[in-house]
Protein backbone atom coordinates (compact mmCIF):
# COMPACT_ATOMS: atom_id res chain seq x y z
CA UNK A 1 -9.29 71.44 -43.78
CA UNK A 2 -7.13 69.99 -46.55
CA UNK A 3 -6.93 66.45 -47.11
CA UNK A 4 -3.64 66.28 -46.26
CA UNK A 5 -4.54 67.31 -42.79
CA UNK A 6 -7.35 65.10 -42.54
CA UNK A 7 -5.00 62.17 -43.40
CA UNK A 8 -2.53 62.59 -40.76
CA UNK A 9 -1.91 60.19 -37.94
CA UNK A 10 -3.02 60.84 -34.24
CA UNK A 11 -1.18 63.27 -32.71
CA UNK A 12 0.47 62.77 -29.36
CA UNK A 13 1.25 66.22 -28.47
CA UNK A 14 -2.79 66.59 -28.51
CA UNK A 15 -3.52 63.74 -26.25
CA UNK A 16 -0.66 64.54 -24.09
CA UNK A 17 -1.59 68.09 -23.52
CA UNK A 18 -5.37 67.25 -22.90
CA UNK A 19 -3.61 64.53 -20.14
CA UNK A 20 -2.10 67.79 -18.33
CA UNK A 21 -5.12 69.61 -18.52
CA UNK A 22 -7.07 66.89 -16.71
CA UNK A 23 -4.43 66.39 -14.10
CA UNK A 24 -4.55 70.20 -13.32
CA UNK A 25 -8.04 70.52 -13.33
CA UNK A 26 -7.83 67.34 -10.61
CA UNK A 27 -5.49 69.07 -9.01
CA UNK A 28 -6.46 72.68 -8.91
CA UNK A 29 -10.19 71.56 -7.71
CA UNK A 30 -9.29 69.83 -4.73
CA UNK A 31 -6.47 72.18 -3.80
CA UNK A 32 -8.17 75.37 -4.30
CA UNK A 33 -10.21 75.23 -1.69
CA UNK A 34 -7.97 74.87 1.47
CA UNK A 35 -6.31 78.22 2.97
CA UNK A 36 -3.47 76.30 3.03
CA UNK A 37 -2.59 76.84 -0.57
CA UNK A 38 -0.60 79.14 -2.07
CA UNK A 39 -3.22 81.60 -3.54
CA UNK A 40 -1.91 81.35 -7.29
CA UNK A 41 -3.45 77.28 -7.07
CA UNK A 42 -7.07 79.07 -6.15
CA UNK A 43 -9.80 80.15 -8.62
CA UNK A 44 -10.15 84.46 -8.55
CA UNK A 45 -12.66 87.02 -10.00
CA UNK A 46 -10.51 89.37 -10.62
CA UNK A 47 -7.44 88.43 -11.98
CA UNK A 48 -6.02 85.14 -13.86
CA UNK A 49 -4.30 82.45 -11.54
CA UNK A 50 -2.52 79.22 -12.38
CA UNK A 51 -5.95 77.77 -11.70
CA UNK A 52 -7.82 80.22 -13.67
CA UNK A 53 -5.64 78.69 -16.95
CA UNK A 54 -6.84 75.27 -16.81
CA UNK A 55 -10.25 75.66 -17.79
CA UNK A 56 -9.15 77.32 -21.14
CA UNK A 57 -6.75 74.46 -21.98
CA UNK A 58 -10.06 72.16 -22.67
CA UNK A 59 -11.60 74.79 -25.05
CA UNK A 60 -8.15 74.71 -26.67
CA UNK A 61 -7.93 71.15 -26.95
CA UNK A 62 -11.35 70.76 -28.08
CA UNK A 63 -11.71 73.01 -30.83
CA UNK A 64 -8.23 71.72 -31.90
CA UNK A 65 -9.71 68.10 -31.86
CA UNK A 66 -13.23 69.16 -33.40
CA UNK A 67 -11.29 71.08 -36.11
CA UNK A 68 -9.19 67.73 -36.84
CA UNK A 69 -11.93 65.36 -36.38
CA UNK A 70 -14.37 66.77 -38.45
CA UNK A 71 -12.01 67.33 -41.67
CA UNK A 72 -11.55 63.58 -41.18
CA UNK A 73 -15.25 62.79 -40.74
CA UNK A 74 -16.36 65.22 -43.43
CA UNK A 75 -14.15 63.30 -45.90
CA UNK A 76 -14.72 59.86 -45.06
CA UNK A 77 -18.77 60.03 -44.19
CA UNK A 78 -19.36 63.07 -46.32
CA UNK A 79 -20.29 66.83 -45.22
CA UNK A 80 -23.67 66.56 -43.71
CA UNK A 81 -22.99 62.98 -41.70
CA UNK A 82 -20.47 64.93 -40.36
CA UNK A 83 -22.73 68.14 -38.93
CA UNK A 84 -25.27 65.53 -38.13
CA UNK A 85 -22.82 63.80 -35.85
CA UNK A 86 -20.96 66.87 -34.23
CA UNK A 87 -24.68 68.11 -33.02
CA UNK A 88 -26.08 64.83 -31.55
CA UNK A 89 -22.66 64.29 -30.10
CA UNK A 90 -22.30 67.97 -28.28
CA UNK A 91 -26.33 67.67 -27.11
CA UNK A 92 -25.20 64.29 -25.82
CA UNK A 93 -22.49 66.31 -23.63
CA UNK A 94 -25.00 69.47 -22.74
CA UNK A 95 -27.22 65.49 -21.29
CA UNK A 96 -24.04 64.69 -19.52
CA UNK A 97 -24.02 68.07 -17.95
CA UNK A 98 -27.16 67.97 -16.61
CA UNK A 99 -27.41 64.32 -15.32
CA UNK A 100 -24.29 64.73 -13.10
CA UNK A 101 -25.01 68.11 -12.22
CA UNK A 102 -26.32 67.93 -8.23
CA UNK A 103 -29.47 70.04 -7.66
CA UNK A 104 -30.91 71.22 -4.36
CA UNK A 105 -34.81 70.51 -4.72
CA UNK A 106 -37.12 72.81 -6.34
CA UNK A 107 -39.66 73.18 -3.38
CA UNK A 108 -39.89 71.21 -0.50
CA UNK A 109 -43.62 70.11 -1.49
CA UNK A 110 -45.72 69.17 -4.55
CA UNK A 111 -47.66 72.35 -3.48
CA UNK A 112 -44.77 74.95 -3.92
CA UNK A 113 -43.40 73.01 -7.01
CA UNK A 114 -46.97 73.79 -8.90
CA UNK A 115 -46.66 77.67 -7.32
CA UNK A 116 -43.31 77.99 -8.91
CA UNK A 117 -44.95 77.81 -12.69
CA UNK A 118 -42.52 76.81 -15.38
CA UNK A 119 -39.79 79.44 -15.62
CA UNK A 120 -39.40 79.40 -11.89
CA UNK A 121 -38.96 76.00 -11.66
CA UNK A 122 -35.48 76.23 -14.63
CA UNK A 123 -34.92 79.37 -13.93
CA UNK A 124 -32.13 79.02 -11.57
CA UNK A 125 -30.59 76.11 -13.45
CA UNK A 126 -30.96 77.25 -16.83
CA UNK A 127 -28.87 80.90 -15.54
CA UNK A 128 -26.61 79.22 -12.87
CA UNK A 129 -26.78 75.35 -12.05
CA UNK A 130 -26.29 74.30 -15.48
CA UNK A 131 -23.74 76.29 -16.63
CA UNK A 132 -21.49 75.84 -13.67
CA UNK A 133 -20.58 72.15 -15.42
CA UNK A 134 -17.68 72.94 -18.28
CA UNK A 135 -19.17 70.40 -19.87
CA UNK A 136 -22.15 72.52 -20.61
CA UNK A 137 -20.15 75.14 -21.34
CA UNK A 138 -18.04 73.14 -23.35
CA UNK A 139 -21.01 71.97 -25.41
CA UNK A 140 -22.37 75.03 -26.20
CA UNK A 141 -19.47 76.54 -27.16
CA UNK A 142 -19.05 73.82 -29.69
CA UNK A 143 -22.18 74.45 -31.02
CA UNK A 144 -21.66 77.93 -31.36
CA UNK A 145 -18.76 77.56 -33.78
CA UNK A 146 -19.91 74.50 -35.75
CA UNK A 147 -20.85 76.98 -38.57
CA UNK A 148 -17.86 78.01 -39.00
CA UNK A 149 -15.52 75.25 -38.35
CA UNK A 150 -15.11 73.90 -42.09
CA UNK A 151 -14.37 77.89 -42.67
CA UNK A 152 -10.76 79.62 -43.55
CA UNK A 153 -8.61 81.11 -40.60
CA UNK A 154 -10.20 84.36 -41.76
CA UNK A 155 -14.00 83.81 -41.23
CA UNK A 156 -13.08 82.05 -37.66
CA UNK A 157 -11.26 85.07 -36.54
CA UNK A 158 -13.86 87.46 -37.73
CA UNK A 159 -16.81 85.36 -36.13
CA UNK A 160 -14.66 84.56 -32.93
CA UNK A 161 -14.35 88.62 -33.06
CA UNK A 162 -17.79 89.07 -33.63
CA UNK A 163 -18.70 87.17 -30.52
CA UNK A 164 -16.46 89.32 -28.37
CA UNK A 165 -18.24 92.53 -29.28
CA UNK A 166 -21.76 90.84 -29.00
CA UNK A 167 -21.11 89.48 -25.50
CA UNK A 168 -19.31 93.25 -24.60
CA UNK A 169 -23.10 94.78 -25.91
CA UNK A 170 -24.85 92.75 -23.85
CA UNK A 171 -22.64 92.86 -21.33
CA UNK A 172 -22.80 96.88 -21.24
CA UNK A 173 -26.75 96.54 -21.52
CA UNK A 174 -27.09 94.18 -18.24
CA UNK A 175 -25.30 90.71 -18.29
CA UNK A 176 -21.85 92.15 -16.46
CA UNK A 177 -23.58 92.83 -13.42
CA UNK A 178 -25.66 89.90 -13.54
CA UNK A 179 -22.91 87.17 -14.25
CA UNK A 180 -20.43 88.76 -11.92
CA UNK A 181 -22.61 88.79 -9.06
CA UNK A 182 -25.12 85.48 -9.87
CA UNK A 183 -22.99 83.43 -12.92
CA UNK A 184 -20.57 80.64 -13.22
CA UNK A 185 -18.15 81.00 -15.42
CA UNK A 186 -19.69 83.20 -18.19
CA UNK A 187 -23.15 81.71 -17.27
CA UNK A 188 -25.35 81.14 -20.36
CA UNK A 189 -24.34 83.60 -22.73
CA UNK A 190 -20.56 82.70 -21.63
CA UNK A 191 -20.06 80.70 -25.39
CA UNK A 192 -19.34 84.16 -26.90
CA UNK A 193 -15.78 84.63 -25.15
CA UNK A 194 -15.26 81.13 -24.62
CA UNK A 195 -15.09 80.60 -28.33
CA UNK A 196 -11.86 82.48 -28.21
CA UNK A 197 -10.14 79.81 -26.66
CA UNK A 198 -12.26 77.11 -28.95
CA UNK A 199 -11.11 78.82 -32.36
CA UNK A 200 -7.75 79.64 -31.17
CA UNK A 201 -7.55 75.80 -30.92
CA UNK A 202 -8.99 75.75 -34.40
CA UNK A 203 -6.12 77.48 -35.74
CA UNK A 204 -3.53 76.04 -33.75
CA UNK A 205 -4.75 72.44 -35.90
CA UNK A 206 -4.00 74.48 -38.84
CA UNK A 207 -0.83 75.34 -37.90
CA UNK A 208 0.57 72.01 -36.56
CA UNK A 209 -1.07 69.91 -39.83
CA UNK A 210 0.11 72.02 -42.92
CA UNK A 211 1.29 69.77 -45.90
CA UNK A 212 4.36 72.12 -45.82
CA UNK A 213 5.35 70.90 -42.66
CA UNK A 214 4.28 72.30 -38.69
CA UNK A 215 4.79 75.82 -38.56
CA UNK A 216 5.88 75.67 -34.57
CA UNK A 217 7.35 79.32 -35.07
CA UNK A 218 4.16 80.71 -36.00
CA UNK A 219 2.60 78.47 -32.80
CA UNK A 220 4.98 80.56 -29.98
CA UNK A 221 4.64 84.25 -31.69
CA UNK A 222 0.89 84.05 -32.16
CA UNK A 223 0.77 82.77 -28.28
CA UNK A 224 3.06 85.79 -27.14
CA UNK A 225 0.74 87.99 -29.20
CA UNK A 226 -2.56 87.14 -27.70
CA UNK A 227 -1.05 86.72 -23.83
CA UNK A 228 0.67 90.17 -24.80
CA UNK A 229 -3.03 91.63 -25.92
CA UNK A 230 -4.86 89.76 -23.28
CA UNK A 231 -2.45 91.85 -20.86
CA UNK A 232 -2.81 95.07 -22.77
CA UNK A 233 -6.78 94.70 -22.52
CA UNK A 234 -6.73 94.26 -19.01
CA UNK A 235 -4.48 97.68 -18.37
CA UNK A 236 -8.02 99.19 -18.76
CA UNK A 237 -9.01 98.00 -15.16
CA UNK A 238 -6.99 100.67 -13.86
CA UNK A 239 -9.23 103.63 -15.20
CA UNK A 240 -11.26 102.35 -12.40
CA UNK A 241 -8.07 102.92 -9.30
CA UNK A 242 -10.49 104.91 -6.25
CA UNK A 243 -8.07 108.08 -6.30
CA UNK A 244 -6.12 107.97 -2.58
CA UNK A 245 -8.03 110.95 -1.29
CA UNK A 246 -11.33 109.87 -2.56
CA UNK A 247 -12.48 107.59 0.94
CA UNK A 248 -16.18 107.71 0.39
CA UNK A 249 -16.04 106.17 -2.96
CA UNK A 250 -13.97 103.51 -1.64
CA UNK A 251 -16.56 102.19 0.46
CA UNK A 252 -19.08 101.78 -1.98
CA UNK A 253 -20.20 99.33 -3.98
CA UNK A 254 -17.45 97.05 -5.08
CA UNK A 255 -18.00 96.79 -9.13
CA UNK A 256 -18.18 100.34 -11.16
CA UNK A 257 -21.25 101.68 -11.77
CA UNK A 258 -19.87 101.87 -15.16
CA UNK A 259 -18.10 98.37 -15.69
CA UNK A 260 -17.51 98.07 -19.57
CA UNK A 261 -17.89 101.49 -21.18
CA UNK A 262 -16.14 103.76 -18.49
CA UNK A 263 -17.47 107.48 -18.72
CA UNK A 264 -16.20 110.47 -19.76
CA UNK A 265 -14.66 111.41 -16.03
CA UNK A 266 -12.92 108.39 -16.18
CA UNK A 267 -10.64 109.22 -19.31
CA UNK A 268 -10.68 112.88 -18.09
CA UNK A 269 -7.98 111.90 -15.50
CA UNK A 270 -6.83 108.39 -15.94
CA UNK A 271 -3.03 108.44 -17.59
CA UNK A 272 -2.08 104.82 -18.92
CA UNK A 273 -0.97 102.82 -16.08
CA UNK A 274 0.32 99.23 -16.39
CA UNK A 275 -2.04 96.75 -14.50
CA UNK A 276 -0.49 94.09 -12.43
CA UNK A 277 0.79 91.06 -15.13
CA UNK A 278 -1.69 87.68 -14.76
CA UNK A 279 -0.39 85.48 -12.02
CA UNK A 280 -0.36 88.74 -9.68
CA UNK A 281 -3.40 89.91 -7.53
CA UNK A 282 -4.66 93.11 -8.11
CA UNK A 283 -5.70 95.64 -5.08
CA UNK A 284 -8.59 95.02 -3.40
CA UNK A 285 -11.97 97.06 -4.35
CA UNK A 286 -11.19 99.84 -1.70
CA UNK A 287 -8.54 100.68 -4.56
CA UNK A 288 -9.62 99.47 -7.58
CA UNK A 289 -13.55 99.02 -8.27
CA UNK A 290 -14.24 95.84 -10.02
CA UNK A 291 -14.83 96.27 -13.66
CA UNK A 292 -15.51 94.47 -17.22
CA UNK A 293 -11.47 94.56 -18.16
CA UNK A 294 -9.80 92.87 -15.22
CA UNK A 295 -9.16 89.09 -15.77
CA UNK A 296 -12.49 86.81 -14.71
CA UNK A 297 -13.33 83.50 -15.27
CA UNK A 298 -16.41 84.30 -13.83
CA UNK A 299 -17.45 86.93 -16.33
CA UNK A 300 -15.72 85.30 -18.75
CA UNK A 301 -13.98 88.77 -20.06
CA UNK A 302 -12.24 89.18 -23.11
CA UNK A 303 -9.08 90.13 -21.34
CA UNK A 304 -9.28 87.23 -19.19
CA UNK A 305 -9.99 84.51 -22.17
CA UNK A 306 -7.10 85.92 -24.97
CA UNK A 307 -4.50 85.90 -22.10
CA UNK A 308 -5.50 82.34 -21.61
CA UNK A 309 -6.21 81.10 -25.28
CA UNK A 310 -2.35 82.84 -25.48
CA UNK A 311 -0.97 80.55 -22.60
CA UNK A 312 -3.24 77.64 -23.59
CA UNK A 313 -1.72 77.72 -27.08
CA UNK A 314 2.53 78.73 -25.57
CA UNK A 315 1.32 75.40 -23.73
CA UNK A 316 0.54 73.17 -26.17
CA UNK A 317 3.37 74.57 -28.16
CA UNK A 318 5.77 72.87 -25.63
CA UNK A 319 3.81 69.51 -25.84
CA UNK A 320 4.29 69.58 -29.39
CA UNK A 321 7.26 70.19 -29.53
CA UNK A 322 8.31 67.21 -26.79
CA UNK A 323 5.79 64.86 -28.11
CA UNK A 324 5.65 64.83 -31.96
CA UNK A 325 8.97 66.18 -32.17
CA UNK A 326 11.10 64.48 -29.90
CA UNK A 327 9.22 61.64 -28.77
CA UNK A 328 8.83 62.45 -25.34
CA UNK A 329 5.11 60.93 -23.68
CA UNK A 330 4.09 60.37 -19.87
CA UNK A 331 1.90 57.79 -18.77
CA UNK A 332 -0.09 59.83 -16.56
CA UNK A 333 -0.86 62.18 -18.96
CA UNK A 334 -1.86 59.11 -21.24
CA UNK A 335 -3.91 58.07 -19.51
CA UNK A 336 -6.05 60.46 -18.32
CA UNK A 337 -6.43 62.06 -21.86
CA UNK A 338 -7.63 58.84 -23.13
CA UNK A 339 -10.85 58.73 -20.91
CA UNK A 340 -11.40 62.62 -19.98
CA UNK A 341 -14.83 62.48 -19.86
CA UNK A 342 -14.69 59.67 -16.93
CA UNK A 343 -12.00 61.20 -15.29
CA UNK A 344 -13.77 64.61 -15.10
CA UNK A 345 -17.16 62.41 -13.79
CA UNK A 346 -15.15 60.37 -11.51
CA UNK A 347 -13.52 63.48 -10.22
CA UNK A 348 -16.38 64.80 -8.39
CA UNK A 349 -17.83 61.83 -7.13
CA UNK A 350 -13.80 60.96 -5.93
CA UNK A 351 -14.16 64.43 -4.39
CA UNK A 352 -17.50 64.57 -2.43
CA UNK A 353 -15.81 61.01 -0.93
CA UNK A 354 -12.48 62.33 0.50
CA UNK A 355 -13.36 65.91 0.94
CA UNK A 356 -15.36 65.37 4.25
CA UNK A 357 -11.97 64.42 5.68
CA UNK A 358 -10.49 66.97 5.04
CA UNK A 359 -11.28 70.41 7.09
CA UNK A 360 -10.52 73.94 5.10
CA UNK A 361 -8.04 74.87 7.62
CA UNK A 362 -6.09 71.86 7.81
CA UNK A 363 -2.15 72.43 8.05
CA UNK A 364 -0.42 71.53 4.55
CA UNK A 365 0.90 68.41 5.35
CA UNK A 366 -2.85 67.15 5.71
CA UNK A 367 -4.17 68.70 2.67
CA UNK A 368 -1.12 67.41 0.99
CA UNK A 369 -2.03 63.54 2.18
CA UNK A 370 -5.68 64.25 1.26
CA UNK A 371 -4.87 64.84 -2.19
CA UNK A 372 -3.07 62.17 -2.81
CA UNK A 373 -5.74 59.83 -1.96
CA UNK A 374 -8.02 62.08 -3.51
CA UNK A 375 -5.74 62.23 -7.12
CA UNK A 376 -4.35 57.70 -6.14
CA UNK A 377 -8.19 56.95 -6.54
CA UNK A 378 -9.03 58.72 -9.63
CA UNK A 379 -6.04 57.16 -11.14
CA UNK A 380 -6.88 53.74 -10.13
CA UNK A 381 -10.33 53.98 -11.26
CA UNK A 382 -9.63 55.85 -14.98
CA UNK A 383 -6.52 53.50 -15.12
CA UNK A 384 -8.23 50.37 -14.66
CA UNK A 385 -10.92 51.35 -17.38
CA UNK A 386 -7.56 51.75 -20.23
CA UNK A 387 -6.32 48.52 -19.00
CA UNK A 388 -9.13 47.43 -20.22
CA UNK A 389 -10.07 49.31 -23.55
CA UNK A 390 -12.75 50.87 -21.77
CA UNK A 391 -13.62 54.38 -23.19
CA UNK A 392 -16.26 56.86 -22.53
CA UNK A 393 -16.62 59.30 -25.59
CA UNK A 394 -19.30 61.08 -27.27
């Protein structure tokens, strides 16, 4: 990053926009799980929801952040301090992760903890428990791309590329049906598509802090691009439609037995069909089998994560344009992008408090007054702590 760059003030647009991701992951996590709510507010496998959008947005903003941060750091403390730092800090997150992460036990006796051995003992938290934190996700991710976050726009596409075709090997060799079935978003090897979010942010920092000036035009075509190819990937999913007059197929297995690479039959009679656009559910599996191209968090597909590193960067787009440009700046959103980190712990412990209260099927109205004491009690806790210049950062 130039020094020019590095010199530049804080920007607001950046804290903003990580303010309205926090409120939406709030808001999506309580909401999501009442039948209640409008479907688009709920977390899917197989196609990208509001919800689904959300978890992207914090890639963005961190690889934006780590992009800008580090320039800074890198010329103040020199190159190395700088790597040295970024790697005890994103271990100190993967730490978080795992401390606030709530495990069932291992074995109900000291007997069947020594039977389990070693591997059986992490085994299910290293591949699922773990990685269902974004924070761990998060932190690996980070890691992943620290070689290459000093780098030109050029070697971060082309290793953020590179990533996508490793995770589509191993996901054709095994991990599609493994994650899909028994992951969390991505699970472990979930870093290699959520760097495209991560380095998208990158870039994004490189657009908003030339020494020309912001290049904001660049910011909305490069977001319609990637939302546009995110959508084009995911037109795929319909060489796997279950032909009308094909019943028995239809009750089989729900996910293809040929999820990423689809054989030759497949492209024998499949003409290009539009998929449904994101925000709009797809048929069930006695239609459509479920498949590597359709839009999942869960599996973390390269569809799923350029549609959303698209929208994620459209987003912040807007904020930057409000913020920096025009002054514009909630409160709320100050707020809780000043202390994310608490507000994401304080979230869940908010959550396992009021939840109890509230049944699944409860009418809206009572899901409505849930949340609110749900979202007034984060508020007042993660407000309290600015009030008094109390930050938790890594």
């Amino acid at each position: 990053m130039s020094n020019a760059a590095a010199s530049k003030p804080r920007l607001s647009s950046l804290d903003q926009f990580r303010g309205y991701t926090v409120v939406g992951m709030v808001f999506v996590n309580f909401v999501g799980a009442y039948a209640a709510m409008p479907f688009l507010l709920k977390h899917h496998n197989t196609f990208c929801s509001y919800a689904d959008t959300i978890m992207p947005q914090f890639f963005f903003a961190v690889g934006f952040a780590f992009r800008l941060t580090f320039g800074r750091r890198a010329a103040t403390a020199g190159t190395w301090s700088a790597y040295g730092h970024v790697v005890r800090r994103f271990l100190g997150l993967a730490l978080v992760a795992i401390v606030i992460e709530h495990l069932q036990p291992r074995a109900p006796n000291w007997a069947g903890l020594v039977a389990m051995g070693p591997w059986e003992l992490f085994r299910e938290p290293l591949t699922r428990s773990w990685f269902g934190s974004p924070l761990m996700h998060i932190a690996v991710t980070s890691l992943w791309i620290t070689p290459v976050i000093r780098a030109g726009a050029g070697v971060r596409i082309a290793y953020m590329l590179a990533s996508v075709v490793l995770q589509m090997a191993l996901s054709h060799w095994f991990y599609f049906e493994w994650v899909y079935h028994r992951g969390v978003d991505g699970g472990p090897l979930g870093f290699l598509t959520w760097s495209i979010p991560t380095i998208v942010g990158t870039l994004a920092c490189d657009a908003v802090s030339q020494p020309t000036g912001p290049r904001t035009g660049r910011v909305f075509a490069w977001a319609g691009l990637l939302m546009a190819l995110g959508y084009l990937m995911s037109c795929l999913t319909t060489l796997y439609n279950v032909p009308a007059d094909h019943p028995a197929a239809a009750s089989q297995e729900q996910t293809a037995h040929d999820p990423v690479l689809p054989d030759g039959a497949r492209w024998r009679d499949w003409s290009w069909d539009w998929a449904e656009p994101p925000f709009v559910a797809p048929p069930d599996h006695g239609q459509r089998k479920h498949n590597y191209w359709m839009m999942s968090q869960r599996a973390a597909t390269p569809s799923y994560h350029t549609f959303a590193a698209g929208f994620a960067l459209a987003v912040y787009g807007l904020f930057y344009l409000a913020c920096d440009r025009w002054g514009w700046k909630l409160g709320l959103f100050r707020t809780f992008g000043s202390n994310a980190l608490v507000a994401f712990i304080v979230h869940n412990l908010v959550g396992n408090a009021v939840e109890p209260f509230v049944p699944r099927d409860a009418p809206l109205w009572y899901v409505t007054a849930g949340f609110l004491v749900y979202f007034g009690i984060i508020y007042l806790i993660v407000r309290h702590l600015e009030k008094n210049n109390i930050y938790l950062k890594l």
